[in-house]
N, C-alpha and C. Protein backbone atom coordinates (compact mmCIF):
# COMPACT_ATOMS: atom_id res chain seq x y z
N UNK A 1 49.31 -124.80 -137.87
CA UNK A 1 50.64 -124.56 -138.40
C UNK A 1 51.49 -123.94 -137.28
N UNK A 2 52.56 -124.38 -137.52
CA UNK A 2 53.79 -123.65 -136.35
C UNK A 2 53.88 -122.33 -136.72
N UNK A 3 54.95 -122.22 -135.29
CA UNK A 3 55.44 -120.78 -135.85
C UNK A 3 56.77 -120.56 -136.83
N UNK A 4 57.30 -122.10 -136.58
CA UNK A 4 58.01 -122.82 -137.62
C UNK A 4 58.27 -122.85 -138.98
N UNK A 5 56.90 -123.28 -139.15
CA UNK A 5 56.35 -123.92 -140.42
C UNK A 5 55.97 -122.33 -140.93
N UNK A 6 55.13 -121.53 -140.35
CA UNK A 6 54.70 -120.73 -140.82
C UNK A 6 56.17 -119.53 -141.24
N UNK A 7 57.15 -118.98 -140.61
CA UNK A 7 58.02 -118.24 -140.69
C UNK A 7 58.61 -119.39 -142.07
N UNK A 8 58.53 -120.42 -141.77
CA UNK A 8 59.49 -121.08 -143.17
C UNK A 8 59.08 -120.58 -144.57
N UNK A 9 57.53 -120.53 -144.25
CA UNK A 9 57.36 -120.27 -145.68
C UNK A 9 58.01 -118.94 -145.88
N UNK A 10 58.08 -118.27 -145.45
CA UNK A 10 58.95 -116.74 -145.49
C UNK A 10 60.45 -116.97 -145.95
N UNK A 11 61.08 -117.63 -144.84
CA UNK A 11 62.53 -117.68 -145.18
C UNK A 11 63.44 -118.93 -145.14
N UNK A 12 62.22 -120.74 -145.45
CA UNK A 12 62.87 -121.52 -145.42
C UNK A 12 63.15 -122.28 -144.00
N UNK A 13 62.57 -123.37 -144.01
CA UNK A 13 62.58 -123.94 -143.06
C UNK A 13 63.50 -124.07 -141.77
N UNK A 14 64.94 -124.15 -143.11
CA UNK A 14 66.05 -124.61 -141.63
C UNK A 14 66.62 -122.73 -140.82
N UNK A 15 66.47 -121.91 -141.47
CA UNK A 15 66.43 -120.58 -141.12
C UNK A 15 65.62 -120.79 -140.52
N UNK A 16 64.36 -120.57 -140.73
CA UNK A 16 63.35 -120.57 -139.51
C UNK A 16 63.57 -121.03 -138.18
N UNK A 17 63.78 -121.84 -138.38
CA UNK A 17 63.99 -122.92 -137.22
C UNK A 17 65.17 -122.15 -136.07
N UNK A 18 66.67 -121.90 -136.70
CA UNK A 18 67.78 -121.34 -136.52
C UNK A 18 66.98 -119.83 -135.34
N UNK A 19 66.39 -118.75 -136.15
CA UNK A 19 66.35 -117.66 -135.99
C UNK A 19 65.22 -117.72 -134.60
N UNK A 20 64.56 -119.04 -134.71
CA UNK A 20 63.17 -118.85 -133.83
C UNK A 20 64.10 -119.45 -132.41
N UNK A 21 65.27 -120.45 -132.52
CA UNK A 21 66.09 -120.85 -131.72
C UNK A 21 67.01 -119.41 -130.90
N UNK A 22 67.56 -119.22 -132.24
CA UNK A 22 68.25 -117.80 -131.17
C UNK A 22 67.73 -116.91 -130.73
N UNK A 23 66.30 -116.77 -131.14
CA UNK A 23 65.21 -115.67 -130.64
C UNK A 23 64.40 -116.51 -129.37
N UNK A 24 65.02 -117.67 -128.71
CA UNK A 24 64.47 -118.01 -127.93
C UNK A 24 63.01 -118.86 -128.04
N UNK A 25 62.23 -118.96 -128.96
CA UNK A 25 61.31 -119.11 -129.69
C UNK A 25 60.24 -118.13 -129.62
N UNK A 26 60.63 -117.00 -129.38
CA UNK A 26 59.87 -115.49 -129.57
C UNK A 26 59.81 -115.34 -130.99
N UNK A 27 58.58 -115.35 -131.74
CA UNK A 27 58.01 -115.20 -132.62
C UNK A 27 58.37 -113.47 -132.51
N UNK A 28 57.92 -112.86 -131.99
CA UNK A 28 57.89 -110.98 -131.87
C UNK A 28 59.61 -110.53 -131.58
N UNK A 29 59.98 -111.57 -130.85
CA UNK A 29 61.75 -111.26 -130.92
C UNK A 29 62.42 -111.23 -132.48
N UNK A 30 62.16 -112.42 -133.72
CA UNK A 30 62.71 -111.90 -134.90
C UNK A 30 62.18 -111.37 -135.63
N UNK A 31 60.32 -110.45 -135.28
CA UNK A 31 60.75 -109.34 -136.25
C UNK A 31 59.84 -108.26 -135.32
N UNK A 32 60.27 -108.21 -134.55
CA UNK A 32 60.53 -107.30 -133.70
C UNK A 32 61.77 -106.18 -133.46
N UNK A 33 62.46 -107.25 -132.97
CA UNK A 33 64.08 -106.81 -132.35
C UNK A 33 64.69 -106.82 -133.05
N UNK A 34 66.15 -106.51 -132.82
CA UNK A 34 67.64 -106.55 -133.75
C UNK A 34 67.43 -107.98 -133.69
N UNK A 35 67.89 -108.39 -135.00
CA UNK A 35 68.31 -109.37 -135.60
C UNK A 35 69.16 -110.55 -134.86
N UNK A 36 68.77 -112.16 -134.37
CA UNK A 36 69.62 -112.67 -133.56
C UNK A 36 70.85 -112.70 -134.08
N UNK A 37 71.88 -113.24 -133.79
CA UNK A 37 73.56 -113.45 -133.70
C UNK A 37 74.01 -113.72 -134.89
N UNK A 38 73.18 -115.11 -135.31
CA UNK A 38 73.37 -116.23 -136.20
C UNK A 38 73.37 -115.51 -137.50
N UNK A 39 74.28 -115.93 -138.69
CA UNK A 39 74.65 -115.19 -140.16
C UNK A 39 73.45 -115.56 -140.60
N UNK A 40 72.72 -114.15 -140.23
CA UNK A 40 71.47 -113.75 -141.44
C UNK A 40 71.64 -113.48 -142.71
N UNK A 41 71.17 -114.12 -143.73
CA UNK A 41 71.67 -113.42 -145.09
C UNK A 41 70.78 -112.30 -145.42
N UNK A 42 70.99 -111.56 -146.25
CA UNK A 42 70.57 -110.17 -146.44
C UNK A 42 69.16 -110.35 -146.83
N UNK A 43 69.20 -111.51 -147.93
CA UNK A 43 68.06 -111.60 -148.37
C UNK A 43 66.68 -112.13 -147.46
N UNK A 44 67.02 -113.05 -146.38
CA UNK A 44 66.45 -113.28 -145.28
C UNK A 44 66.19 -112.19 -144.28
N UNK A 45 66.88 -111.45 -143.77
CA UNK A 45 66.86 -110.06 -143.59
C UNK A 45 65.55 -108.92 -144.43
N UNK A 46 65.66 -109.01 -145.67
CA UNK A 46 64.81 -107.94 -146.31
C UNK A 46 63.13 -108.54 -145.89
N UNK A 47 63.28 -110.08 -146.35
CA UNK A 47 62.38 -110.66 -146.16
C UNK A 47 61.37 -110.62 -145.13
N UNK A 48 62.06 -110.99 -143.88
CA UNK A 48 61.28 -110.40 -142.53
C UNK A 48 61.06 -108.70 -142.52
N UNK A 49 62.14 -108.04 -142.67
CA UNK A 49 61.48 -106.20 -142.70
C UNK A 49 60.67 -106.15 -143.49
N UNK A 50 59.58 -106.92 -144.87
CA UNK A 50 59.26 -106.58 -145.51
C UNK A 50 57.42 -107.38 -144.56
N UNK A 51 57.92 -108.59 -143.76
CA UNK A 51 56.49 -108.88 -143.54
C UNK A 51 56.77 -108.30 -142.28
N UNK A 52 57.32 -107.86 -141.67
CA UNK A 52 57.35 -106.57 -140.78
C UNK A 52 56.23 -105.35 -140.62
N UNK A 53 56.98 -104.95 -141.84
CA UNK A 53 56.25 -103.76 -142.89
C UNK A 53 54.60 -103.91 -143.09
N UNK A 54 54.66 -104.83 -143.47
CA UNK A 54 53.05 -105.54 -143.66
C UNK A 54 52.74 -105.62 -142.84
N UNK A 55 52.86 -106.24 -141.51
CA UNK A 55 52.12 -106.33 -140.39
C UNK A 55 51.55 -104.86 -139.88
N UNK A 56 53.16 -103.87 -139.45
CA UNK A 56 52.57 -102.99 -139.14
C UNK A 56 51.65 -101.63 -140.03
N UNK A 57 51.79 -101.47 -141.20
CA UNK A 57 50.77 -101.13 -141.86
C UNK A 57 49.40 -101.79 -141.84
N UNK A 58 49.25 -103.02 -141.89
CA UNK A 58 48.02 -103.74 -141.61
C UNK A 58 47.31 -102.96 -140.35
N UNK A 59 48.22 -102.33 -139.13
CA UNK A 59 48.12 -102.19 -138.03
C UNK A 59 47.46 -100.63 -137.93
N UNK A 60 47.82 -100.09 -138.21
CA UNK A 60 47.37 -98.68 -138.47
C UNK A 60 46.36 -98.29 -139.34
N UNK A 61 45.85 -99.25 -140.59
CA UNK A 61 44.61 -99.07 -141.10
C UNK A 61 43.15 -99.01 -140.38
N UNK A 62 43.09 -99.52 -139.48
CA UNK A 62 42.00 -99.24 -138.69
C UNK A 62 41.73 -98.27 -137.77
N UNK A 63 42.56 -97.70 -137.70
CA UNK A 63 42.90 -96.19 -136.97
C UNK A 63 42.94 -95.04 -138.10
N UNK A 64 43.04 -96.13 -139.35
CA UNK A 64 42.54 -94.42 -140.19
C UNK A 64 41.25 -94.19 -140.19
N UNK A 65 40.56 -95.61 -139.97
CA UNK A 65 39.68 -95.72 -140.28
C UNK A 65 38.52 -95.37 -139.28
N UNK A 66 39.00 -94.99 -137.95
CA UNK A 66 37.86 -95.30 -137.31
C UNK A 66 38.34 -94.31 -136.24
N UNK A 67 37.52 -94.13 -135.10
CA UNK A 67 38.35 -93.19 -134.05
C UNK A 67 39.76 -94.03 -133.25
N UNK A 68 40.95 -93.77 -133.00
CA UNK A 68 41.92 -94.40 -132.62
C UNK A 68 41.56 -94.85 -131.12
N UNK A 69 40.90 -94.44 -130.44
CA UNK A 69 40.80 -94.41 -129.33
C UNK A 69 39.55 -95.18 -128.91
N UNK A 70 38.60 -96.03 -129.91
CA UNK A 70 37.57 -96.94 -129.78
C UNK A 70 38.23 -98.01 -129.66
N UNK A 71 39.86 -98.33 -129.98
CA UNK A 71 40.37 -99.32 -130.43
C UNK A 71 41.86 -99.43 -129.71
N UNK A 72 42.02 -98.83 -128.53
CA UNK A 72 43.96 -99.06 -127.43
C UNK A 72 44.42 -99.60 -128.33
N UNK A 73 43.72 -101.29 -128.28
CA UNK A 73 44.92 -102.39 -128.06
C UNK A 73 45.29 -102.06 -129.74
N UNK A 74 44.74 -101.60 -130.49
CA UNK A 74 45.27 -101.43 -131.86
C UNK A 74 46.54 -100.71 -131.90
N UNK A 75 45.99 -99.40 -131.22
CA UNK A 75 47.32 -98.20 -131.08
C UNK A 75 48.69 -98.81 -130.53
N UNK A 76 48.64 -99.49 -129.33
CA UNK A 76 49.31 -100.39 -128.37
C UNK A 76 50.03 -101.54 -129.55
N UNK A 77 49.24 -102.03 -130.12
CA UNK A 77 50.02 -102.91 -131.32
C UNK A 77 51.23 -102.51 -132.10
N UNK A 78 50.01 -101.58 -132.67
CA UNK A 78 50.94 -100.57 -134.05
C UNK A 78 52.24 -99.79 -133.44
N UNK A 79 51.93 -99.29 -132.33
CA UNK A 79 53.29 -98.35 -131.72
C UNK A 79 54.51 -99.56 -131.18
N UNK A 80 54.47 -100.69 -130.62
CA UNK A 80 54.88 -101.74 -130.19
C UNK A 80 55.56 -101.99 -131.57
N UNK A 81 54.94 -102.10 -132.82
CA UNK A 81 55.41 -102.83 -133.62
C UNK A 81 56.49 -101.75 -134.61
N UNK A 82 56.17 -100.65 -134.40
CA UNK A 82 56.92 -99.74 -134.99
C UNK A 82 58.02 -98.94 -134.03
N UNK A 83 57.82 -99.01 -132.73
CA UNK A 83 59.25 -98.70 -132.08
C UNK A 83 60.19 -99.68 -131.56
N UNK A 84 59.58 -101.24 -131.45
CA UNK A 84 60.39 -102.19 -130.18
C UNK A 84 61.35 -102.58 -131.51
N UNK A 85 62.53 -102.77 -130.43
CA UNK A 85 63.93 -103.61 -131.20
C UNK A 85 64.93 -102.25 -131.84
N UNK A 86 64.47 -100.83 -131.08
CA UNK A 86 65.56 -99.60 -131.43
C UNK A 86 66.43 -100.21 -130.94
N UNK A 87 67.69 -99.62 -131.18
CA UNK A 87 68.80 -99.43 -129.89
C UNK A 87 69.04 -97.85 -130.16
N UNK A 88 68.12 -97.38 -130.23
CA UNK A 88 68.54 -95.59 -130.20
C UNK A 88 66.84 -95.09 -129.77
N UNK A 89 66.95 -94.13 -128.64
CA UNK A 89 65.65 -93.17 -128.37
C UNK A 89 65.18 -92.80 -129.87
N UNK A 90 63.47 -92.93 -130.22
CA UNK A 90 62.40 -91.98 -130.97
C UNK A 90 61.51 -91.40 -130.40
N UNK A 91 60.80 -89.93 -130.87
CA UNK A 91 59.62 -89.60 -130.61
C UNK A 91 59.03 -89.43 -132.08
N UNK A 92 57.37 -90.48 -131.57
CA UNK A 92 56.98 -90.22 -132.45
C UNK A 92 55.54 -89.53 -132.74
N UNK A 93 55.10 -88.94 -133.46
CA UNK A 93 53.53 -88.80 -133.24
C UNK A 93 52.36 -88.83 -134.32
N UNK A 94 51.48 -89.22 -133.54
CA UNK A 94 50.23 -89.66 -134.71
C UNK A 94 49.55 -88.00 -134.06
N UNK A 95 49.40 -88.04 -135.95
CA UNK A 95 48.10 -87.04 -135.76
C UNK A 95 47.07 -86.92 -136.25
N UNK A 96 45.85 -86.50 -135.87
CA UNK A 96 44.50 -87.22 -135.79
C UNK A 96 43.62 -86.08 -135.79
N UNK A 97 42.49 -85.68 -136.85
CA UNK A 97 41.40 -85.75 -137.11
C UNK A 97 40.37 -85.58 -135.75
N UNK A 98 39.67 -84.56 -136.17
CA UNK A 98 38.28 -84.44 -135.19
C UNK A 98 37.93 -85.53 -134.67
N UNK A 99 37.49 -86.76 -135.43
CA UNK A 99 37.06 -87.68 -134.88
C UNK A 99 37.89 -88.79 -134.98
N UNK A 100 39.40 -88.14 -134.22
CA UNK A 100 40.35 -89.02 -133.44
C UNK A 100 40.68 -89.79 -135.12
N UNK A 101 40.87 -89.75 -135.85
CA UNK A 101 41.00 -91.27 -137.00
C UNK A 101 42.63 -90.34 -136.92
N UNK A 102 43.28 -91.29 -137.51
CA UNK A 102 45.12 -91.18 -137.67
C UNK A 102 44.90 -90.64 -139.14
N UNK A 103 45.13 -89.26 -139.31
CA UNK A 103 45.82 -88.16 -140.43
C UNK A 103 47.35 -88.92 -140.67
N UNK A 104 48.10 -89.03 -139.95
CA UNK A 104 49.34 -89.21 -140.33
C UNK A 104 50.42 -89.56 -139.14
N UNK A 105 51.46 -90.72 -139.27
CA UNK A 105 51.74 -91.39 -138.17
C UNK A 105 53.59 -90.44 -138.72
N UNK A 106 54.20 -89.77 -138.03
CA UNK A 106 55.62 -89.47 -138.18
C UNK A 106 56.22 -89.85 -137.05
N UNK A 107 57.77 -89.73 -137.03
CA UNK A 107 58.96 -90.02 -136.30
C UNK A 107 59.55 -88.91 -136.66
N UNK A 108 59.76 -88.24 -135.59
CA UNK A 108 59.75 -86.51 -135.55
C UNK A 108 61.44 -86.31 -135.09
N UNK A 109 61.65 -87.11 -134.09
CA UNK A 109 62.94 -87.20 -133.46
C UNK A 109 64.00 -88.52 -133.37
N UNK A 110 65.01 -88.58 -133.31
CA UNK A 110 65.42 -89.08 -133.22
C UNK A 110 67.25 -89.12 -132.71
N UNK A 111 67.23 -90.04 -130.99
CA UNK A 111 68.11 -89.81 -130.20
C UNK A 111 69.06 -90.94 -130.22
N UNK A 112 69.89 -90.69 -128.85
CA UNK A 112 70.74 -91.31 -128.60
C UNK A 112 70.22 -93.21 -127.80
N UNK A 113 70.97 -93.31 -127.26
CA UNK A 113 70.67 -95.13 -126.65
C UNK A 113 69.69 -94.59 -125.24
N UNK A 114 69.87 -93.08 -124.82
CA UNK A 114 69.39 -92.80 -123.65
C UNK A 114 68.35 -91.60 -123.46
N UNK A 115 68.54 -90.73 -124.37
CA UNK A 115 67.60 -89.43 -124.41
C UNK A 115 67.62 -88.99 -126.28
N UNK A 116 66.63 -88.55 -125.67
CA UNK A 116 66.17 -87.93 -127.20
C UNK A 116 65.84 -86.00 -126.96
N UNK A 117 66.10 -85.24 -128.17
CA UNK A 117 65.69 -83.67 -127.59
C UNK A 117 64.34 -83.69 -128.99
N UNK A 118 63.33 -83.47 -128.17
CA UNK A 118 62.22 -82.72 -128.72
C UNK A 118 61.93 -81.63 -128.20
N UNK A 119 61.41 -80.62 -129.62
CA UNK A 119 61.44 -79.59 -129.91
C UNK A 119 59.80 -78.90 -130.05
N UNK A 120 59.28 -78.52 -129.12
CA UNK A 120 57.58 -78.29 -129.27
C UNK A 120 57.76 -77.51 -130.37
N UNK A 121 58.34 -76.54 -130.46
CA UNK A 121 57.88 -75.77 -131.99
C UNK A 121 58.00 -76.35 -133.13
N UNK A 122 58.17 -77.12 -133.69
CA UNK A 122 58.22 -78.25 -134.42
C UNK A 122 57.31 -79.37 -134.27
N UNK A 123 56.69 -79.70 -133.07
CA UNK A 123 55.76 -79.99 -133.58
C UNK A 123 54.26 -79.61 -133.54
N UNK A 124 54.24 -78.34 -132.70
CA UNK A 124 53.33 -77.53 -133.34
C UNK A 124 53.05 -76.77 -134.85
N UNK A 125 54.10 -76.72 -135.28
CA UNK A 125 54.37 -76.64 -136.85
C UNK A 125 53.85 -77.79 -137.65
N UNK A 126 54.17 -79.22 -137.29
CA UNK A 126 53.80 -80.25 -137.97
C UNK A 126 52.24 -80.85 -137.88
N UNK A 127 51.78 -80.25 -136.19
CA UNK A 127 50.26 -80.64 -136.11
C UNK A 127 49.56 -79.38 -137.03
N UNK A 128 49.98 -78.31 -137.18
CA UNK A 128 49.44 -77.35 -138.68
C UNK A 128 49.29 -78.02 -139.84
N UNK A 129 51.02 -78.22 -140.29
CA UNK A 129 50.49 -78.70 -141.90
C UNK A 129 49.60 -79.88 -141.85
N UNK A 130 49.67 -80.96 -140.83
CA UNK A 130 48.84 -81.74 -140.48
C UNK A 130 46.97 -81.37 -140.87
N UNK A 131 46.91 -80.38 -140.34
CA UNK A 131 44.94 -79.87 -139.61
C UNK A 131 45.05 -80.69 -138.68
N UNK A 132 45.38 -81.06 -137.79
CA UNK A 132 45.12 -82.10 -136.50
C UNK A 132 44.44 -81.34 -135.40
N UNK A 133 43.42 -81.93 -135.09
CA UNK A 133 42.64 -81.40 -134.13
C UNK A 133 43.58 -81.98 -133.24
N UNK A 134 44.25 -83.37 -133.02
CA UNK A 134 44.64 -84.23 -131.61
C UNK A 134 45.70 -85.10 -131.73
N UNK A 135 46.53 -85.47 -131.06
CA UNK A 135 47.78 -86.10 -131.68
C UNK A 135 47.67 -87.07 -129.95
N UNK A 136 48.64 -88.06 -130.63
CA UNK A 136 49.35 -89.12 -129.66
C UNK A 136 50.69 -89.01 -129.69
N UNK A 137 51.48 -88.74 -128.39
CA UNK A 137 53.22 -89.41 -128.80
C UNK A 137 53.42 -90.56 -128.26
N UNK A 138 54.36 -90.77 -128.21
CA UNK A 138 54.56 -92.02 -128.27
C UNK A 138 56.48 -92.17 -128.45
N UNK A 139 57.06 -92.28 -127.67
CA UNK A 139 58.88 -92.96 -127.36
C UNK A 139 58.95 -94.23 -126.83
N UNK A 140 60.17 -94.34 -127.77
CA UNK A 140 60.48 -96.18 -126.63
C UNK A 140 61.86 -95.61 -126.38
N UNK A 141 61.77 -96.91 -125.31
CA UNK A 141 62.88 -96.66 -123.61
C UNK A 141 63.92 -97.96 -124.76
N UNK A 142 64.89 -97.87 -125.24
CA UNK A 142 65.80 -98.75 -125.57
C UNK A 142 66.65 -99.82 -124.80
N UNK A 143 66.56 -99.16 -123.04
CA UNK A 143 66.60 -100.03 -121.98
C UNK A 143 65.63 -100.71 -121.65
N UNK A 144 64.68 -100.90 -122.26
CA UNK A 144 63.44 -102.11 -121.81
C UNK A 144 62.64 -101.77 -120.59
N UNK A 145 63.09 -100.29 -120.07
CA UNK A 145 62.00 -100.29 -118.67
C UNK A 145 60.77 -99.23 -119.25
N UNK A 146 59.91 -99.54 -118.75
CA UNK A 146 58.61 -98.71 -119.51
C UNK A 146 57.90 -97.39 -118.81
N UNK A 147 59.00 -97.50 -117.85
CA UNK A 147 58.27 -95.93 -116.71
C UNK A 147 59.28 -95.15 -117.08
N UNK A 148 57.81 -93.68 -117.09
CA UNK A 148 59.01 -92.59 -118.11
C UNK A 148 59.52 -92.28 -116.89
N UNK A 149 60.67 -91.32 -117.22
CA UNK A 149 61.20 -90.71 -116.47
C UNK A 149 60.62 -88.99 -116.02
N UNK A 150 61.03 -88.48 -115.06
CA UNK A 150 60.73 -86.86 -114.67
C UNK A 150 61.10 -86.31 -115.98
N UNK A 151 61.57 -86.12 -116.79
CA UNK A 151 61.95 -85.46 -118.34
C UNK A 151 60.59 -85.64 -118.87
N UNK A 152 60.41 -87.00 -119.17
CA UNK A 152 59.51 -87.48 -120.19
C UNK A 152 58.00 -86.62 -119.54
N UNK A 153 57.63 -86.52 -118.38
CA UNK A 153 56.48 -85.56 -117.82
C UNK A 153 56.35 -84.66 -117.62
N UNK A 154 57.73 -83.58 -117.75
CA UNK A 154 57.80 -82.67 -117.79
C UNK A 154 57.72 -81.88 -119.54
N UNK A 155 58.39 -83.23 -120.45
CA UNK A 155 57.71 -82.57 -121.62
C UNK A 155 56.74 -82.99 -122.10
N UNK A 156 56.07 -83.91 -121.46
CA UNK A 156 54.61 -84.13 -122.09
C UNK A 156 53.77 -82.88 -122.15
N UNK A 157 54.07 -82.32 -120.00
CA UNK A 157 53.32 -80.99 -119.90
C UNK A 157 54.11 -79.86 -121.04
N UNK A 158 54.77 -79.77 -121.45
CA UNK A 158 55.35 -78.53 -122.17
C UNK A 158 55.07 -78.60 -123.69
N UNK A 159 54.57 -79.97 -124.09
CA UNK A 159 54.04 -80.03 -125.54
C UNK A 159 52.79 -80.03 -125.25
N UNK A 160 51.78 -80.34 -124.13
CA UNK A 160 50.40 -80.11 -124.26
C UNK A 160 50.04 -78.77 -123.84
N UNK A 161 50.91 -77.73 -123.45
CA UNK A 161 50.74 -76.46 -123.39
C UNK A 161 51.27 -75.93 -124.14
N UNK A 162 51.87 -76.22 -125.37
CA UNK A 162 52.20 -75.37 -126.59
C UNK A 162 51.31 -75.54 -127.11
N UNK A 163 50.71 -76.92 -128.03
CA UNK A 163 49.80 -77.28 -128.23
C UNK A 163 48.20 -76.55 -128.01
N UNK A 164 48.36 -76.53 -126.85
CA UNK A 164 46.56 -75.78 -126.44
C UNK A 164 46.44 -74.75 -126.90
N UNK A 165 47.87 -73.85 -127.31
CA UNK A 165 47.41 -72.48 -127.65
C UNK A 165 47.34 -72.53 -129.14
N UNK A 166 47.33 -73.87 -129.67
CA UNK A 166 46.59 -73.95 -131.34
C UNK A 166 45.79 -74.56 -131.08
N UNK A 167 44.65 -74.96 -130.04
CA UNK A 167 43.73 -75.87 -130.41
C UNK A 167 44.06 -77.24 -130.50
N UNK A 168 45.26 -77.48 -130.28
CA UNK A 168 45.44 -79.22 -130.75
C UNK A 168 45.78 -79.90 -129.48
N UNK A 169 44.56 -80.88 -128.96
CA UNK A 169 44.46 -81.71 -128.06
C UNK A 169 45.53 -82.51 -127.67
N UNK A 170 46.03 -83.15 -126.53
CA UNK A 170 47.10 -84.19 -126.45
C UNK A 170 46.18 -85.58 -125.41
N UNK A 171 45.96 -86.47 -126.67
CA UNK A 171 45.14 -87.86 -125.87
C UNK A 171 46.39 -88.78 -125.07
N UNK A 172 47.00 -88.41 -125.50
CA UNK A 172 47.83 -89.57 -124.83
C UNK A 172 49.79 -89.48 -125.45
N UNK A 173 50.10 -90.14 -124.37
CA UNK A 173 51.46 -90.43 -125.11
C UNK A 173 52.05 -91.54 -123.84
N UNK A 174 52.56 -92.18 -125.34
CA UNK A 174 53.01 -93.83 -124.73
C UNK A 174 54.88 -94.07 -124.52
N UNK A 175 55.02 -94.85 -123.80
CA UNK A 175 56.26 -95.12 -123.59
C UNK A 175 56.46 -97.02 -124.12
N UNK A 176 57.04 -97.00 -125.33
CA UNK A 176 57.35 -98.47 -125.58
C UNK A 176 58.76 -99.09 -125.26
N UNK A 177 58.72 -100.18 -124.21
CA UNK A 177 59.71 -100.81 -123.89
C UNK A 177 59.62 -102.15 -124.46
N UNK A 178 60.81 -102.71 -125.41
CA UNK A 178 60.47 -104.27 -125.73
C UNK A 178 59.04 -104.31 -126.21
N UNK A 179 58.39 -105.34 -125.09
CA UNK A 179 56.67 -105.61 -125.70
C UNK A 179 56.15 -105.12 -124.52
N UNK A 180 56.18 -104.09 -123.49
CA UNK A 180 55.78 -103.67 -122.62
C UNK A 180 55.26 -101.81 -122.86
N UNK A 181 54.10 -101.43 -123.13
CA UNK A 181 54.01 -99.94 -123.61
C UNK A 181 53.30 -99.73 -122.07
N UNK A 182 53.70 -98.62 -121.59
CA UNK A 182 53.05 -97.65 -120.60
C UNK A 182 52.08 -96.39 -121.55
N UNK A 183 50.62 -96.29 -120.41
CA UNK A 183 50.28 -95.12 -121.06
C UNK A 183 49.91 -93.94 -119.83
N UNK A 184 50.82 -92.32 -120.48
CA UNK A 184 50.32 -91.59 -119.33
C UNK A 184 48.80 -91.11 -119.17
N UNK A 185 48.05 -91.43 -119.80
CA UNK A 185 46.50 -91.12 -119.42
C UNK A 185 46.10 -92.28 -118.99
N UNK A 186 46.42 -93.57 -118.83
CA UNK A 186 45.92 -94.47 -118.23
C UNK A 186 46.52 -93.97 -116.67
N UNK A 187 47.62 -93.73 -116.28
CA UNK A 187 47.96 -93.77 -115.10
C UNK A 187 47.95 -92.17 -114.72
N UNK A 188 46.96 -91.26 -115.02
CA UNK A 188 46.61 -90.05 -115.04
C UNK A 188 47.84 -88.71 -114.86
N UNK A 189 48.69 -89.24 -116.04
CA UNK A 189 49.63 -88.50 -116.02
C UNK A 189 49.43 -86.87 -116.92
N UNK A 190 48.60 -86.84 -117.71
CA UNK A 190 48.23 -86.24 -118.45
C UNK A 190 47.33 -84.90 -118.28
């Protein structure tokens, strides 16, 4: 089956067709991103946010389920699928259980087209009501480039040293651009 055929059954063939055209034929561009050009009707609209929705919940069940970190390309999915297509800065963070499984995935902040202000006491407050032994963050770049900036490493270090003095680990935190995620413990930023 196409990607055609398959999106039709969702929202109708000649839509399909239309949306996969102005999306270039990026399947992850219409329900991913902002919405192409072409007069979406609302109801076509709900339709995709709703198998959106589904996808990325589908996406995060196995991270409740299991340690998050037996499984990247999952995390890498789920964060991809829940930040790409802003046009405004988020921080967000998963927090996680002794044995790493996802307690609870929030969007803590939320900025401008270029910066965002996070607030460590806040979310040292939230990894409490949490119990989180360990959390992930996780921002997307709304300009599409995926290398953080000197800010973004300077508060990674300033939330994993608030953090330490409750006990709550920092595994990682990702930068999502488009379909491109950077991670600072892969490139030993951390």
């Amino acid at each position: 089956m196409s990607d055609v055929d398959l999106l039709g059954m969702i929202v109708g063939s000649k839509t399909a067709a239309q949306l996969l055209k102005d999306a270039g034929g990026s399947l992850s561009k219409v329900l991913y991103e902002s919405m192409p050009s072409c007069n979406v009707r609302p109801r076509v609209r709900t339709k995709l946010r709703i198998a959106t929705e589904l996808v990325r919940r589908s996406l995060i069940e196995p991270m409740r389920q299991r340690d998050a970190l037996t499984s990247p390309a999952s995390v890498r999915d789920y964060l991809r699928m829940t930040l790409t297509g802003r046009d405004y800065e988020v921080f967000m963070v998963l927090f996680l259980d002794a044995q790493h499984r996802v307690l609870e995935s929030e969007e803590m902040f939320r900025g401008t087209l270029t910066q965002t202000s996070v607030y460590p006491r806040e979310v040292v407050k939230r990894s409490l009501v949490n119990n989180a032994a360990a959390v992930i963050f996780a921002h997307n770049h709304p300009s599409g480039v995926a290398q953080p900036s000197h800010a973004d490493e300077l508060l990674t270090r300033s939330l994993k040293d608030a953090l330490a003095l409750v006990d709550v680990k920092v595994l990682d935190h990702f930068v999502v651009a488009g379909t491109a995620v950077m991670s600072f413990a892969e490139r030993g930023l951390l």
